[in-house]
C-alpha atoms as a PDB file:
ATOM      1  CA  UNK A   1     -25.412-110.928  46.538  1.00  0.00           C
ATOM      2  CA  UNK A   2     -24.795-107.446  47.776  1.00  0.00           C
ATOM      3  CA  UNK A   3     -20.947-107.909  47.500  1.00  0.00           C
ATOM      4  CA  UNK A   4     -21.291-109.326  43.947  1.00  0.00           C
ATOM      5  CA  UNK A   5     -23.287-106.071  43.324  1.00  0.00           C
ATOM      6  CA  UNK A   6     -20.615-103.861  45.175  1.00  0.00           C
ATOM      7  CA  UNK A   7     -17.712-105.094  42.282  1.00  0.00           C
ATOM      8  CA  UNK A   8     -19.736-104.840  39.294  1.00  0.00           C
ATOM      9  CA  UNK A   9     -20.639-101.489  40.526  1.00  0.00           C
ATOM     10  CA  UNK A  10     -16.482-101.055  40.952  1.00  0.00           C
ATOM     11  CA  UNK A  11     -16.114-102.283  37.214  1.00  0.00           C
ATOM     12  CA  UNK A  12     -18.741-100.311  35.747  1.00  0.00           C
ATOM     13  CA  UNK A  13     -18.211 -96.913  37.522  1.00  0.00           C
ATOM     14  CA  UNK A  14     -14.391 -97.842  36.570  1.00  0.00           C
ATOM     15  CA  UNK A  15     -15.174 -98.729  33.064  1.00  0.00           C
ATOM     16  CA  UNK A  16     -17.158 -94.930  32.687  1.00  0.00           C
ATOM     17  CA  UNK A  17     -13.997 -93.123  34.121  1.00  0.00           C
ATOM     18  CA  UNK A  18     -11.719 -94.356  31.710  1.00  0.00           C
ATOM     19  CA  UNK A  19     -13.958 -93.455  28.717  1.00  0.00           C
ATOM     20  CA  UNK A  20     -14.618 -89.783  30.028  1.00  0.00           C
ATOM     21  CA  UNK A  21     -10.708 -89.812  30.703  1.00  0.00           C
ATOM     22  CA  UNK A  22     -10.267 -86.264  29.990  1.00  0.00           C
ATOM     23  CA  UNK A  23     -13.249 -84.864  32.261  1.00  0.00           C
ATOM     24  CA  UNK A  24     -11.869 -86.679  35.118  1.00  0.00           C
ATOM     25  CA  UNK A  25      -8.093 -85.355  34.351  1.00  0.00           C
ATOM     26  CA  UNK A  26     -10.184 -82.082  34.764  1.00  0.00           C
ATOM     27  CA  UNK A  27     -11.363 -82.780  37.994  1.00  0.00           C
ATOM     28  CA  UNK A  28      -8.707 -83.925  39.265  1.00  0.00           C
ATOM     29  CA  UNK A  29      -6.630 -81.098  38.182  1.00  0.00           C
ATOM     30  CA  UNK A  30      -9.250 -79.237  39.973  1.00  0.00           C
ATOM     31  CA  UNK A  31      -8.174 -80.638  43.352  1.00  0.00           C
ATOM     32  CA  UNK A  32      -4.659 -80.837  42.828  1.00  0.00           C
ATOM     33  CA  UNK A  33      -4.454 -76.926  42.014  1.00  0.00           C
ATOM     34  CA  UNK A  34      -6.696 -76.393  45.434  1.00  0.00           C
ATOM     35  CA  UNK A  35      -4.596 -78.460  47.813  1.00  0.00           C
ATOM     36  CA  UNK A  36      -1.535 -76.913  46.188  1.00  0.00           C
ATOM     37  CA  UNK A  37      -2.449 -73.310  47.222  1.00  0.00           C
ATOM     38  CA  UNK A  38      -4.065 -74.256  50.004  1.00  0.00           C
ATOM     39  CA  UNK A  39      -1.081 -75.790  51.637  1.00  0.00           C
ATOM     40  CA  UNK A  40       2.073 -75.460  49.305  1.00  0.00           C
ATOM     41  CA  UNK A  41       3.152 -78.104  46.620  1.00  0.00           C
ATOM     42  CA  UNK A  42       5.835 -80.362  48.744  1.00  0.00           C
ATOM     43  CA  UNK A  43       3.246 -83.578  49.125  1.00  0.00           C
ATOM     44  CA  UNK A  44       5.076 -84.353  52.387  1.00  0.00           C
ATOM     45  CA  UNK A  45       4.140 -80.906  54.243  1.00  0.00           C
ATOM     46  CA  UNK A  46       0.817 -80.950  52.477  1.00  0.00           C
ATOM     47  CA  UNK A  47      -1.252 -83.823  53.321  1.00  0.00           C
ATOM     48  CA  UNK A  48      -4.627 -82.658  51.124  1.00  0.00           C
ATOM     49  CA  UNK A  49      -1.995 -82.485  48.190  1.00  0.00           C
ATOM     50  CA  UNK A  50      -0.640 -86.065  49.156  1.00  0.00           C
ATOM     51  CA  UNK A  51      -4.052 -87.155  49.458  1.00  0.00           C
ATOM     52  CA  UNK A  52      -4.909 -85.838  45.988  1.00  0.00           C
ATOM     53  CA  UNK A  53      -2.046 -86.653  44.237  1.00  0.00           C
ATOM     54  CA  UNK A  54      -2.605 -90.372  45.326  1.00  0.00           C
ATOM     55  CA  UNK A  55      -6.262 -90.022  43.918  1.00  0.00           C
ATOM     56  CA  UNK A  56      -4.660 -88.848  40.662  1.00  0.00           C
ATOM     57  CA  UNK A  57      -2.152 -91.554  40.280  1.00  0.00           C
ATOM     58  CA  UNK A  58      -4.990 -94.201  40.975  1.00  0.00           C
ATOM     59  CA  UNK A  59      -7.110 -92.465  38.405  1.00  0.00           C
ATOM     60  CA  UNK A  60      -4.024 -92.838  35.885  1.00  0.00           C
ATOM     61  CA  UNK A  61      -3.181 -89.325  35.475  1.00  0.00           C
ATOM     62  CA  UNK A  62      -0.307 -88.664  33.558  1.00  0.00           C
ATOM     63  CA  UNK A  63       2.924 -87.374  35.816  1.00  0.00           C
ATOM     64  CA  UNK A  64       3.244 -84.003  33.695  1.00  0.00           C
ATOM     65  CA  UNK A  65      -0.797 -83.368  34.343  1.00  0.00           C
ATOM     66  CA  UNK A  66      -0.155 -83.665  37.619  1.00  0.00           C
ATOM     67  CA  UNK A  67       2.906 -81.383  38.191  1.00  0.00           C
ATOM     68  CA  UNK A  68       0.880 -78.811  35.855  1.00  0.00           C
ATOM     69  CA  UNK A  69      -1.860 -78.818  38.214  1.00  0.00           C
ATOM     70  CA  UNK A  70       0.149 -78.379  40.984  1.00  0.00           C
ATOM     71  CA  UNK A  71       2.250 -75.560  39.381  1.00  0.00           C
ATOM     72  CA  UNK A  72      -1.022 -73.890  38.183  1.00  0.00           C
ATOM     73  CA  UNK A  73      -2.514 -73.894  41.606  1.00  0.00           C
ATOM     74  CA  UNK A  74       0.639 -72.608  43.298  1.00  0.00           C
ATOM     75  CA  UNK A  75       0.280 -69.540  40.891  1.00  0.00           C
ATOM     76  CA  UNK A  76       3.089 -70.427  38.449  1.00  0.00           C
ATOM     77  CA  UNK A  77       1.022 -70.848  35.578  1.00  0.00           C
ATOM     78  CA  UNK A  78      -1.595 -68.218  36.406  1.00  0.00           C
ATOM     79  CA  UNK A  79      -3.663 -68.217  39.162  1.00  0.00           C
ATOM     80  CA  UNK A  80      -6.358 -70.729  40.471  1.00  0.00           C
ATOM     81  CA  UNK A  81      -9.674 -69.913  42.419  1.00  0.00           C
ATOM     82  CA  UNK A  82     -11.446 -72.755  42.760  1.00  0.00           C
ATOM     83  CA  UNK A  83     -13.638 -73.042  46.335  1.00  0.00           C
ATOM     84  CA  UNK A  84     -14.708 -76.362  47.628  1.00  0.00           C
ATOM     85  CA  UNK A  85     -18.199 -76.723  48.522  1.00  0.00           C
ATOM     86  CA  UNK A  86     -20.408 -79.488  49.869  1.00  0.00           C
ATOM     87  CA  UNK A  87     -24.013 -80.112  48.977  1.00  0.00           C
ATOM     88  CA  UNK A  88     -26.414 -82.270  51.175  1.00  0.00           C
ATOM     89  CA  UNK A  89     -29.794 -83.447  50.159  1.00  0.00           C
ATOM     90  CA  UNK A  90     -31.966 -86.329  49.561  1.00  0.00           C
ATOM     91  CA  UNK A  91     -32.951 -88.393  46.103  1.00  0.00           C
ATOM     92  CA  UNK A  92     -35.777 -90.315  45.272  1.00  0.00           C
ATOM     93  CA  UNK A  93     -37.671 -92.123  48.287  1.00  0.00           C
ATOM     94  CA  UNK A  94     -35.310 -89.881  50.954  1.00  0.00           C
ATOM     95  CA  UNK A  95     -32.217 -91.566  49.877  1.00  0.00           C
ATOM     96  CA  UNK A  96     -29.101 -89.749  51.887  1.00  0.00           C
ATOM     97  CA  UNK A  97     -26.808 -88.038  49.033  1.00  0.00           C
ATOM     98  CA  UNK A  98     -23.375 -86.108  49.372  1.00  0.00           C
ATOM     99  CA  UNK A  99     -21.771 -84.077  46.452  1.00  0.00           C
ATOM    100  CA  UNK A 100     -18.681 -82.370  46.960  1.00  0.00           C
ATOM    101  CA  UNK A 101     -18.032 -79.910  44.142  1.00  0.00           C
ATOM    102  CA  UNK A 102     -14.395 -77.406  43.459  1.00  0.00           C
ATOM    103  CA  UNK A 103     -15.649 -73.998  41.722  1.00  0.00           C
ATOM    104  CA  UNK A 104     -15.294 -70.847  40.826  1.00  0.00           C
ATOM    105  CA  UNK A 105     -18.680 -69.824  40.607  1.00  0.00           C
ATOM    106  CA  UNK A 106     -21.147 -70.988  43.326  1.00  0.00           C
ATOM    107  CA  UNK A 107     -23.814 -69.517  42.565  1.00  0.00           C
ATOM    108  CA  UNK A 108     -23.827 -71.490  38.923  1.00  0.00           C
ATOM    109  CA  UNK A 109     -22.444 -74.502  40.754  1.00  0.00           C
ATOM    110  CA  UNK A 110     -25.601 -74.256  43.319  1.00  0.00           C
ATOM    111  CA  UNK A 111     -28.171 -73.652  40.551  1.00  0.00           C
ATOM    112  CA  UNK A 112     -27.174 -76.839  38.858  1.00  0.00           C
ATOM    113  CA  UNK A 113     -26.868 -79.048  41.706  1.00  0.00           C
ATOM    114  CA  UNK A 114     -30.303 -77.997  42.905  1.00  0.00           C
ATOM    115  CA  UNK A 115     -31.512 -78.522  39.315  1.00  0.00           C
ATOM    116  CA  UNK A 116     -30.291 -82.092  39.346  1.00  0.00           C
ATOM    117  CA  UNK A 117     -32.137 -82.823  42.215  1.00  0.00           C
ATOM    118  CA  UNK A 118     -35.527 -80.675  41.539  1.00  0.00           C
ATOM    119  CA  UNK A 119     -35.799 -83.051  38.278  1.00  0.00           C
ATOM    120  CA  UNK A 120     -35.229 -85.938  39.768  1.00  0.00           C
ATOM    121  CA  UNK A 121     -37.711 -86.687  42.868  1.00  0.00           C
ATOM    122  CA  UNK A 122     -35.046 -85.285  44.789  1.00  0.00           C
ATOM    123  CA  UNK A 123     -34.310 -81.650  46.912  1.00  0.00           C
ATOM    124  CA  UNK A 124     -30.982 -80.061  48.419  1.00  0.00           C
ATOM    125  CA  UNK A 125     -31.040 -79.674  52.471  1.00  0.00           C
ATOM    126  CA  UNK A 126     -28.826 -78.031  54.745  1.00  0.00           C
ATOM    127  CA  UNK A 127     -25.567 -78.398  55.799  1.00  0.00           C
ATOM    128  CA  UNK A 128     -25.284 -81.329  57.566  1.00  0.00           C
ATOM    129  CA  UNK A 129     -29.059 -83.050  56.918  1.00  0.00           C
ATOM    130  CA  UNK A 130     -27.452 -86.368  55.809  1.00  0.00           C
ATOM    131  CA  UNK A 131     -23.710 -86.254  56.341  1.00  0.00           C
ATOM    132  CA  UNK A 132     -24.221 -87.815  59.962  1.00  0.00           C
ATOM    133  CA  UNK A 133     -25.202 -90.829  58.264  1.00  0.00           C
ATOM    134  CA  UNK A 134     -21.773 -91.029  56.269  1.00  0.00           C
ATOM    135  CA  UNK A 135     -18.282 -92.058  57.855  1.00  0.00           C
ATOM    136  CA  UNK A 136     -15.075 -91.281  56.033  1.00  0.00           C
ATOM    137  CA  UNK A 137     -13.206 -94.385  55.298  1.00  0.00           C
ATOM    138  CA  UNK A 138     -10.096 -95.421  52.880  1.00  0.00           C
ATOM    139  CA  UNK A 139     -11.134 -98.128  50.325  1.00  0.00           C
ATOM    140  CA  UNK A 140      -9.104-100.369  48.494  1.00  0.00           C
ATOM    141  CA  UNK A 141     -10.076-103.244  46.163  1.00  0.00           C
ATOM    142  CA  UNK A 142      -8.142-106.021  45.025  1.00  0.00           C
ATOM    143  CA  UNK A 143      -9.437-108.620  42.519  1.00  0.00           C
ATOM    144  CA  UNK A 144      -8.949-112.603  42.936  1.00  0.00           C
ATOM    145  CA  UNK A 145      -6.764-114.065  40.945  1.00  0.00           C
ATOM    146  CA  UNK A 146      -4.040-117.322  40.718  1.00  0.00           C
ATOM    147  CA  UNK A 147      -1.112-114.407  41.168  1.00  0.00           C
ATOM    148  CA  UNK A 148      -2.934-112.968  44.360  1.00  0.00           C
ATOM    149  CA  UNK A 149      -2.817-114.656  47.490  1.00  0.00           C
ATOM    150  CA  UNK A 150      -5.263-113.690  50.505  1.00  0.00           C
ATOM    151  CA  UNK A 151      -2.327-113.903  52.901  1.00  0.00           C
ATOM    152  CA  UNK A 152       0.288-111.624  51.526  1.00  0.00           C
ATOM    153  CA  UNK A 153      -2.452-109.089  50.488  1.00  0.00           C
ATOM    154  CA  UNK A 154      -2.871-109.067  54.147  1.00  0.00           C
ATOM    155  CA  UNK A 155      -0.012-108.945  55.426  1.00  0.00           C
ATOM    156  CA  UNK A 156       1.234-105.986  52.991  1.00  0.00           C
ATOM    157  CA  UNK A 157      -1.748-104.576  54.103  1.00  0.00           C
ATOM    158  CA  UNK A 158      -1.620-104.451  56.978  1.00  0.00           C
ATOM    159  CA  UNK A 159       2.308-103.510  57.822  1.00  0.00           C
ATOM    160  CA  UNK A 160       1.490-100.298  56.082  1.00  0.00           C
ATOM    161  CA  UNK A 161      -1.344 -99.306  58.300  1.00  0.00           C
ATOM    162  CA  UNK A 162      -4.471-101.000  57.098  1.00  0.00           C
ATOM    163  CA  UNK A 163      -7.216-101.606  59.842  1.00  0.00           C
ATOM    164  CA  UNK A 164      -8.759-104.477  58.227  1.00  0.00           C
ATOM    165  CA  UNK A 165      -9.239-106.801  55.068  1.00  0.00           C
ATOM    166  CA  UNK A 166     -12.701-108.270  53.723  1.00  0.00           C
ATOM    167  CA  UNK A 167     -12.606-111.003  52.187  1.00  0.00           C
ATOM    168  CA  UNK A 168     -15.210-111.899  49.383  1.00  0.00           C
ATOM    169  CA  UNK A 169     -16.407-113.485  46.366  1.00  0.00           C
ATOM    170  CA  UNK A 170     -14.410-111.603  43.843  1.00  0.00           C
ATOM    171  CA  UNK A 171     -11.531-109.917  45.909  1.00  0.00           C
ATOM    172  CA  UNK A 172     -10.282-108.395  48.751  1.00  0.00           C
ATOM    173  CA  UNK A 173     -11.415-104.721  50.231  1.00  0.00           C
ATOM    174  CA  UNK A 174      -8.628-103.320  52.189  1.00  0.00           C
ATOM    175  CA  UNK A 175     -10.171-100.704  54.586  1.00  0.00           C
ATOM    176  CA  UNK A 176      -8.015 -98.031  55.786  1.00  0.00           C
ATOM    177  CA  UNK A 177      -8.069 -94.878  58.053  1.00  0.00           C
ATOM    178  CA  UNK A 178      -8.430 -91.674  55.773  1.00  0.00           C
ATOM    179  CA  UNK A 179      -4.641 -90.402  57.173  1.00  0.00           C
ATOM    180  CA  UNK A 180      -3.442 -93.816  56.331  1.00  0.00           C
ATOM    181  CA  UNK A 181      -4.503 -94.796  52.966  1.00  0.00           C
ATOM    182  CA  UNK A 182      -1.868 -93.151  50.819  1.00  0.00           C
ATOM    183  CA  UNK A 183       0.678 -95.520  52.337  1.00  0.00           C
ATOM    184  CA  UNK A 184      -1.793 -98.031  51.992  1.00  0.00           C
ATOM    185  CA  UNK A 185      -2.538 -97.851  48.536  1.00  0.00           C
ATOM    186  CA  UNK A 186       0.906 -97.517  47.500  1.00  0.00           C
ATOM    187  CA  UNK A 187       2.324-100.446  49.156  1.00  0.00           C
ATOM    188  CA  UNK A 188      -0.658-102.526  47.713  1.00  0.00           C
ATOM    189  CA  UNK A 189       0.191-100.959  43.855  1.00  0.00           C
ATOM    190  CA  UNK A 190       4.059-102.186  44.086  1.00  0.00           C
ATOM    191  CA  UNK A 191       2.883-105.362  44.612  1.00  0.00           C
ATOM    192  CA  UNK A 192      -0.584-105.819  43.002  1.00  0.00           C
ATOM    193  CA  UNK A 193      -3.472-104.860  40.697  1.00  0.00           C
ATOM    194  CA  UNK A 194      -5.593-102.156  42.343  1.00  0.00           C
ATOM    195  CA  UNK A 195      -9.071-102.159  40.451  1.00  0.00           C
ATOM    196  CA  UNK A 196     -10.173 -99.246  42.662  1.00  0.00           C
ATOM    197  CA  UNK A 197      -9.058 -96.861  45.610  1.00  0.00           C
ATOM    198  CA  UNK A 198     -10.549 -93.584  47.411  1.00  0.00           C
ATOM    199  CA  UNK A 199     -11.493 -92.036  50.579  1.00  0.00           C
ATOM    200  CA  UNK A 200     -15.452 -92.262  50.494  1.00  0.00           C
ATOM    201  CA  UNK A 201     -18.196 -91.286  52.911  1.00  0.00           C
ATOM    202  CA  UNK A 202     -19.514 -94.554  53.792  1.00  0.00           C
ATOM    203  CA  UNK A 203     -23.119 -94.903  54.758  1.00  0.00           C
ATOM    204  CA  UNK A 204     -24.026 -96.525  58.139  1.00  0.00           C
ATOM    205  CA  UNK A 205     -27.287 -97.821  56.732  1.00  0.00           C
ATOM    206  CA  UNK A 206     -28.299 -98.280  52.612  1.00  0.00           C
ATOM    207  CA  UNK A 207     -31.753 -97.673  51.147  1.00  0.00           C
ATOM    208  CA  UNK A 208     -33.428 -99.937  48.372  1.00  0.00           C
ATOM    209  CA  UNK A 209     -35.450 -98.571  45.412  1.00  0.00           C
ATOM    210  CA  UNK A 210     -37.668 -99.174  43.600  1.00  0.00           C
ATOM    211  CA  UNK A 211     -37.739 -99.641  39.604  1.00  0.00           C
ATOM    212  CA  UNK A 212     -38.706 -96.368  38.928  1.00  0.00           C
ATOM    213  CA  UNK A 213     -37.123 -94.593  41.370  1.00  0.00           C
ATOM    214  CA  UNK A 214     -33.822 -96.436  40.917  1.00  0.00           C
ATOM    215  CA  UNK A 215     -34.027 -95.160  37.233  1.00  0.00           C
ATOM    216  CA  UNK A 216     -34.351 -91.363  38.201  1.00  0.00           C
ATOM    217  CA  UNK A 217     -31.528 -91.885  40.974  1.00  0.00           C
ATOM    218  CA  UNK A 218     -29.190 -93.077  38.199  1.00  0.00           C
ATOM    219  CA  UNK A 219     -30.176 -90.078  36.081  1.00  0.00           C
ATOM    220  CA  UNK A 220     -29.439 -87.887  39.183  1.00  0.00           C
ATOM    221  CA  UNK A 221     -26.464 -89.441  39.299  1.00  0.00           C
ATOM    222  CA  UNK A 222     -25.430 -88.974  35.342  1.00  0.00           C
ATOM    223  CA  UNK A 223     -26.457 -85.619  35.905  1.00  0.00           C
ATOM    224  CA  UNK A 224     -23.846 -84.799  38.895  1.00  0.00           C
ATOM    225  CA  UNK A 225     -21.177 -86.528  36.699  1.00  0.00           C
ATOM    226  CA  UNK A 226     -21.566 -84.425  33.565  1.00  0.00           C
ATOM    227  CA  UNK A 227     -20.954 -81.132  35.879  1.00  0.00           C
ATOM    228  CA  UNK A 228     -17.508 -80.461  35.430  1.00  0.00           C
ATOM    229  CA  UNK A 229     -17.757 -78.639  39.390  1.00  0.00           C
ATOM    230  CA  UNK A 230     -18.891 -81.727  40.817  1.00  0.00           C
ATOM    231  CA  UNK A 231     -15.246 -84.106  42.496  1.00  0.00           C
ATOM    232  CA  UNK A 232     -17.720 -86.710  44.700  1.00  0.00           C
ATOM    233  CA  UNK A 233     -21.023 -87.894  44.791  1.00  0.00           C
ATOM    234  CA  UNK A 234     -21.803 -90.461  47.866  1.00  0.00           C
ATOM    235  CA  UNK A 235     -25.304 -92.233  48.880  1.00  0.00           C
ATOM    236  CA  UNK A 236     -26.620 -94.853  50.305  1.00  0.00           C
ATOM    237  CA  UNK A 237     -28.432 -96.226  47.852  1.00  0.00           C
ATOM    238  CA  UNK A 238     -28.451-100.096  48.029  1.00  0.00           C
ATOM    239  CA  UNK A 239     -27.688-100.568  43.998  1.00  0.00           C
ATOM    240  CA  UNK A 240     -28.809-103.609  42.470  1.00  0.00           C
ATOM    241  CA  UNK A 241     -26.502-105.433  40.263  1.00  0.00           C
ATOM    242  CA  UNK A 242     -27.019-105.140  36.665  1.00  0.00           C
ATOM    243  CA  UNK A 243     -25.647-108.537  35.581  1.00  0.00           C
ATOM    244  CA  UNK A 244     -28.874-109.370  37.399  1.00  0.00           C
ATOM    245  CA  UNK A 245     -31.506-107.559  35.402  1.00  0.00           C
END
């Protein structure tokens, strides 16, 4: 049951981006402009901008959003400051939780992530409380259908550097090294459907909750997503369908 969880999960979280369409277009302009002036704007000599570009795309981001990003972090359409900074801290019942935020203002970024756990049975650590728990890992999902077959996912897959394919009861999870899953993910999109695709921190281990602490978590969780700082939020909460409630 915990992989028919895992795709609903997909579907829903999926379903939310594409209604707040425009916040996430923010956010991911965010991280375009930063990996631009970080390391230039040619993709191919700038792997954070490849990387980010490929998160953009899969997010549906509009071609001339993107190249406006990029140009705006580069300093061609005004300058950029945006600093990327990681929180660590634990939810309800101790749960491990990761949120990577892009500001310009960390002491109003810090205030509000700290608020969003104070309220919600949760508190912000140090640097490095939970992130041992977490390993970074490309992940791509495929859906099951009559025009997908297992075998030529795989083997598409895997000639462009995949490490391994999961097989379940809805689809396919392509797993990936983080260096490797831009390739990845656009070999699979020429040939298929992609419902989802990111580098995540992947927990080791998942914690369950109960009712009511599963109900502030997901407030926690709304919380971090309204913040227009916030790129990432990771956890290991072990979330419960909710086709099954």
């Amino acid at each position: 049951m915990a992989g028919h969880s895992k795709w609903s999960n997909i579907k829903n979280r999926k379903a939310k981006q594409d209604a707040a369409r425009g916040k996430i277009f923010t956010k991911m302009g965010k991280l375009l402009a930063v990996a631009a002036r970080e390391g230039g704007t040619d993709p191919e000599m700038n792997a954070k901008l490849r990387d980010a570009i490929t998160k953009a795309k899969a997010a549906n981001m509009p071609n001339d959003n993107i190249e406006r990003a990029i140009k705006k972090g580069s300093g061609e359409l005004g300058n950029a400051v945006y600093e990327e900074i990681t929180y660590e801290g634990y939810g309800p019942s101790g749960v491990a939780v990761i949120v990577q935020t892009l500001t310009e203002n960390k002491n109003r970024t810090a205030g509000e992530v700290r608020h969003a756990f104070d309220k919600n049975g949760g508190n912000l650590g140090t640097s490095g409380c939970v992130s041992f728990m977490f390993n970074r890992q490309g992940s791509i999902y495929i859906e099951k259908s009559e025009d997908v077959d297992e075998e030529s996912v795989m083997m598409v897959a895997l000639d462009a550097g995949a490490e391994d394919m999961v097989t379940e009861e809805e689809g396919y999870e392509i797993i990936t090294t983080p260096e490797l899953f831009p390739d990845v993910l656009e070999a699979l999109q020429a040939d298929y459907q992609v419902l989802s695709g990111e580098v995540a921190m992947v927990p080791s281990t998942t914690t369950e909750l109960s009712e009511k602490d599963a109900e502030k978590m997901e407030k926690m969780l709304a919380m971090f997503d309204d913040m227009d700082d916030v790129q990432e939020v990771w956890h290991n909460w072990e979330e419960e369908d909710a086709d099954e409630e």
